[in-house]
Protein backbone atom coordinates (compact mmCIF):
# COMPACT_ATOMS: atom_id res chain seq x y z
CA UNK A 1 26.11 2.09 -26.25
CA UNK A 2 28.31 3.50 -23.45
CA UNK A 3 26.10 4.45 -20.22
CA UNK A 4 28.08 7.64 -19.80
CA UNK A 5 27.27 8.49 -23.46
CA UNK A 6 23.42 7.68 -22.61
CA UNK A 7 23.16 9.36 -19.65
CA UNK A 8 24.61 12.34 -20.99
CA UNK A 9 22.91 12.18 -24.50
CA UNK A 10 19.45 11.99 -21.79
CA UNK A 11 20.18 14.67 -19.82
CA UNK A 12 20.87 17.21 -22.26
CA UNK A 13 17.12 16.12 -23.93
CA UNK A 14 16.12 16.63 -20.22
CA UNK A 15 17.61 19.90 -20.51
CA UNK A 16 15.20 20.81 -24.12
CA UNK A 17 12.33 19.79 -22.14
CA UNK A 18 12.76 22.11 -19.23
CA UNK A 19 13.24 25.01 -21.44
CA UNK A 20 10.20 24.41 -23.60
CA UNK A 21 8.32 24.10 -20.02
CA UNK A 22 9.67 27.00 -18.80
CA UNK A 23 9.14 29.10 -21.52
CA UNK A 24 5.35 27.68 -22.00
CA UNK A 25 5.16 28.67 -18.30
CA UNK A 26 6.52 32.32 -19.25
CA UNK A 27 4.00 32.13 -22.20
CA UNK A 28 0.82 30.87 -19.93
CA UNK A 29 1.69 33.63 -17.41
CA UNK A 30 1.53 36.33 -19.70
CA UNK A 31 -1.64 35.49 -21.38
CA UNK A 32 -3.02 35.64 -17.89
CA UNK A 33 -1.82 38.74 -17.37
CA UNK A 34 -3.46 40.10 -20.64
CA UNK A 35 -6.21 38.44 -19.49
CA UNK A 36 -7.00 39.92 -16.58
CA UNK A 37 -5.56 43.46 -17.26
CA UNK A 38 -7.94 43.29 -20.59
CA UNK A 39 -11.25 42.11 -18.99
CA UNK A 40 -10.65 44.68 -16.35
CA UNK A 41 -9.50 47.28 -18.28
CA UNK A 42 -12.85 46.77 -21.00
CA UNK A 43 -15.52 46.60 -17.67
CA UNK A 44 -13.74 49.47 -16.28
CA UNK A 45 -14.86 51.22 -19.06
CA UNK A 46 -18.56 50.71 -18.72
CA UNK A 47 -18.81 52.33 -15.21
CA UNK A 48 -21.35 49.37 -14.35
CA UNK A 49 -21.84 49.59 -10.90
CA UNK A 50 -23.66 46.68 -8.81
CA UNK A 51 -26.90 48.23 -6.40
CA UNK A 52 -25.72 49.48 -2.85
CA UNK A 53 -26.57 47.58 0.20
CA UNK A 54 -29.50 49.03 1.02
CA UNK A 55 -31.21 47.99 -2.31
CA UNK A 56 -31.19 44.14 -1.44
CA UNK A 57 -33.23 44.98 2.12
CA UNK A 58 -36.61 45.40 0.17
CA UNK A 59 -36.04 42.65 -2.80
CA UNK A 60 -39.52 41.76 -4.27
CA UNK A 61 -40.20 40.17 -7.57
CA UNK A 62 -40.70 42.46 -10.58
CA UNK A 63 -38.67 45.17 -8.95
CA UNK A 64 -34.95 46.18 -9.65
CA UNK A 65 -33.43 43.54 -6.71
CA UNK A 66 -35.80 40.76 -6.67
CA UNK A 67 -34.91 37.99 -3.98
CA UNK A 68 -33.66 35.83 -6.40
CA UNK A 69 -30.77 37.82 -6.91
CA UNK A 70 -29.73 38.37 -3.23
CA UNK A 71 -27.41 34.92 -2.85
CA UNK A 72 -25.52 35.84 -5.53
CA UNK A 73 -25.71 39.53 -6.74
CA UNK A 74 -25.90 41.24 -2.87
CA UNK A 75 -22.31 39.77 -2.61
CA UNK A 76 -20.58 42.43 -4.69
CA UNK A 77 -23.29 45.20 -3.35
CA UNK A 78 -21.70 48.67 -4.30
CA UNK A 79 -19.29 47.54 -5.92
CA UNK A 80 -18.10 48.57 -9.53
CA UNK A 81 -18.26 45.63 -12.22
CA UNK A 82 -13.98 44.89 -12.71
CA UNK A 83 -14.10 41.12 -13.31
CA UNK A 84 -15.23 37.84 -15.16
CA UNK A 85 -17.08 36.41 -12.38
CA UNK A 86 -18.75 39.56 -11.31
CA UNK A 87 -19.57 39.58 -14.85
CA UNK A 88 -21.39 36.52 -14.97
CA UNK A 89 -23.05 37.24 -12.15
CA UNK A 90 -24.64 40.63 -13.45
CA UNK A 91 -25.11 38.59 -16.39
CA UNK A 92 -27.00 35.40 -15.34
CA UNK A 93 -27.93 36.75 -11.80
CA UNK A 94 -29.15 40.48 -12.72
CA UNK A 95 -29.57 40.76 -16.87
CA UNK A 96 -31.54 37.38 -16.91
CA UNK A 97 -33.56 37.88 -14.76
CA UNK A 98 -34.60 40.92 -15.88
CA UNK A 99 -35.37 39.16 -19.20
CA UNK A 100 -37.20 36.76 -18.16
CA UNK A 101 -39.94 38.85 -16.57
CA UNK A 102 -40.75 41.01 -19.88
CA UNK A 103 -43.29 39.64 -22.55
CA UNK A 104 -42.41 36.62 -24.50
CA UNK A 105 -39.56 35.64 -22.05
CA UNK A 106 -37.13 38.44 -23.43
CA UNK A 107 -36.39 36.36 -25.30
CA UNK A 108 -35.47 38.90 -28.82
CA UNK A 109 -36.62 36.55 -31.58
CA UNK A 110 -39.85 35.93 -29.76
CA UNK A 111 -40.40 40.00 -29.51
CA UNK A 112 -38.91 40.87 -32.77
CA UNK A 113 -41.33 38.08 -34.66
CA UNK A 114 -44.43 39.95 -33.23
CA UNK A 115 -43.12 43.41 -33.53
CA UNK A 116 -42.79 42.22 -37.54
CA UNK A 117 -46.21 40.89 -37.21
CA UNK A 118 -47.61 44.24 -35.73
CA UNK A 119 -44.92 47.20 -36.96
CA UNK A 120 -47.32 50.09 -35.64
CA UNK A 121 -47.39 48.60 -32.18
CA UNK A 122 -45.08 51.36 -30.64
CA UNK A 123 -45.16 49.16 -26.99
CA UNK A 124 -43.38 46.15 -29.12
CA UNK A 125 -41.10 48.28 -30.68
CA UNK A 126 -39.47 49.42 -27.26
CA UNK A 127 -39.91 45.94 -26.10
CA UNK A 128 -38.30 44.57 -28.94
CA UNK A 129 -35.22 47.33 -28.32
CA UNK A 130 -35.19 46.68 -24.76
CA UNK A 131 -34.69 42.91 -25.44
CA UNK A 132 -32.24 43.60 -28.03
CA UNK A 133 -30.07 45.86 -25.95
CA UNK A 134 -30.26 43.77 -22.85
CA UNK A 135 -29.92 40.52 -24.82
CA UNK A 136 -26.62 41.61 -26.26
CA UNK A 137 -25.33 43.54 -23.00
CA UNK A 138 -25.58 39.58 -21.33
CA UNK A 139 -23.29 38.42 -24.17
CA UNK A 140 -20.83 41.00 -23.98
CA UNK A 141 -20.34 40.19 -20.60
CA UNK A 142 -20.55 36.55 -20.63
CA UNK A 143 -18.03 36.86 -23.06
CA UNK A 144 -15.89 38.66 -20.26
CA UNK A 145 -16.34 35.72 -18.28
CA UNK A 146 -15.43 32.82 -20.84
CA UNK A 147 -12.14 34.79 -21.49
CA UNK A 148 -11.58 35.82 -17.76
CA UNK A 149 -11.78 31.77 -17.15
CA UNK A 150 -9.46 31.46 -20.10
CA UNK A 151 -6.99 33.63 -18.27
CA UNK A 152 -7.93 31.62 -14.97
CA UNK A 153 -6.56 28.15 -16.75
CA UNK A 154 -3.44 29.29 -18.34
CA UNK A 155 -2.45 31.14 -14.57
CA UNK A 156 -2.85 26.90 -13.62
CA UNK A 157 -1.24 25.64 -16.71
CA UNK A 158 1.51 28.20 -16.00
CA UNK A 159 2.29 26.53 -12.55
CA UNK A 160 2.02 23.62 -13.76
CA UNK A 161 4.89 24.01 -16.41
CA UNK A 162 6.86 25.72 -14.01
CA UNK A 163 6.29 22.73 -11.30
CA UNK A 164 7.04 20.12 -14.02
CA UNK A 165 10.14 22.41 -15.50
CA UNK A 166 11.52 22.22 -11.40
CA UNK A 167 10.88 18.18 -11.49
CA UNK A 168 12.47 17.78 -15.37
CA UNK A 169 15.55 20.21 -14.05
CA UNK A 170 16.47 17.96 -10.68
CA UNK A 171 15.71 14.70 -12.55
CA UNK A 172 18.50 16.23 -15.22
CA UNK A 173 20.45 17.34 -12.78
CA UNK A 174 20.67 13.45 -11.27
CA UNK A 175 21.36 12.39 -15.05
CA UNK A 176 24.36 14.12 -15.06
CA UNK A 177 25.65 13.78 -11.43
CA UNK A 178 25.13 9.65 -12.59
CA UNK A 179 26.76 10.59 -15.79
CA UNK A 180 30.17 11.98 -13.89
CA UNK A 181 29.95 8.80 -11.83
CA UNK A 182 29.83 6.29 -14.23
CA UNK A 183 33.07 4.00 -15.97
CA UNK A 184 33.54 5.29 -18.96
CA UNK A 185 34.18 1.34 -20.15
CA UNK A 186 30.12 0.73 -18.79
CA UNK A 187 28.11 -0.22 -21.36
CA UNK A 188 24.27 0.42 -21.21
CA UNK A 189 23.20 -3.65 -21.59
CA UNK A 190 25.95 -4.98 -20.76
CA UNK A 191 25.31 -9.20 -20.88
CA UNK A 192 27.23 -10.99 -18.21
CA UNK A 193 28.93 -13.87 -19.84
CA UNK A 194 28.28 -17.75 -18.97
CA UNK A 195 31.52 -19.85 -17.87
């Protein structure tokens, strides 16, 4: 086979390559984009709204802000819930918490197996909705964070197709420039002959 022929027959391969990168890269970006727009767009919605300042002075266990909560929650004090890592934080950090102090562990099945077991206890009925509404509030929004981080790795993945679309483009770009300079008479494996 003729170099020239190779190089060229390369290159233009090269060239298929950087346009599926580039438009995986287009692709990656806008799922980001719906990403974030959609987690922020859904929380916006909810009008959650993290305590002020002021709440985190007086944290004590079994209140609203316990002092578990202040390295983690305090940092978005005031603030309205817009995004997946705010959302895991109100849901591991604030929701869980929460949980964890009620009867049984908040944990639902726990509640709901004794509120069977007792259906005029009134007190384990409201527990049992309590647990049920704050249970499935925690999954709604760490759902808002597994799809916000979805959003977070095709944003990388995105610059990553772009940056190896750039590197496919310049190494194509030599494949031809070697192409134009090559005999046309060059073969690719050429053997030298023996005298």
């Amino acid at each position: 086979m003729r170099r020239k022929v190779f190089d060229v027959l390369a290159s233009a391969g090269g060239l298929v390559v950087v346009a599926v990168l580039v438009v995986a890269g287009a692709l990656l970006m806008w799922g980001y984009g719906f990403t974030n727009s959609n987690v922020h767009n859904q929380l916006a919605q909810q009008e959650i709204s993290f305590p002020p300042a002021a709440a985190f002075a007086h944290a004590k266990p079994g209140t609203e802000i316990t002092p578990s909560m202040i390295p983690s929650v305090s940092q978005y004090a005031g603030q309205q819930l817009l995004t997946g890592q705010q959302a895991e934080v109100w849901a591991d950090d604030f929701i869980a918490v929460h949980l964890s102090e009620m009867p049984y562990g908040g944990v639902y099945a726990k509640i709901s197996a004794a509120a069977l077991a007792d259906p005029s206890n009134a007190k384990l009925k409201a527990l049992e909705q309590t647990s049920f509404q704050g249970t499935t509030l925690r999954g709604l929004l760490l759902e808002a964070y597994a799809f916000s981080e979805f959003g977070t790795i095709a944003f990388w993945a995105g610059i990553a197709a772009f940056t190896l679309a750039f590197v496919m483009a310049m190494l194509v770009g030599l494949g031809f420039w070697h192409a134009r300079r090559t005999a046309p008479e060059a073969e690719l494996l050429a053997l030298e002959r023996q005298e």
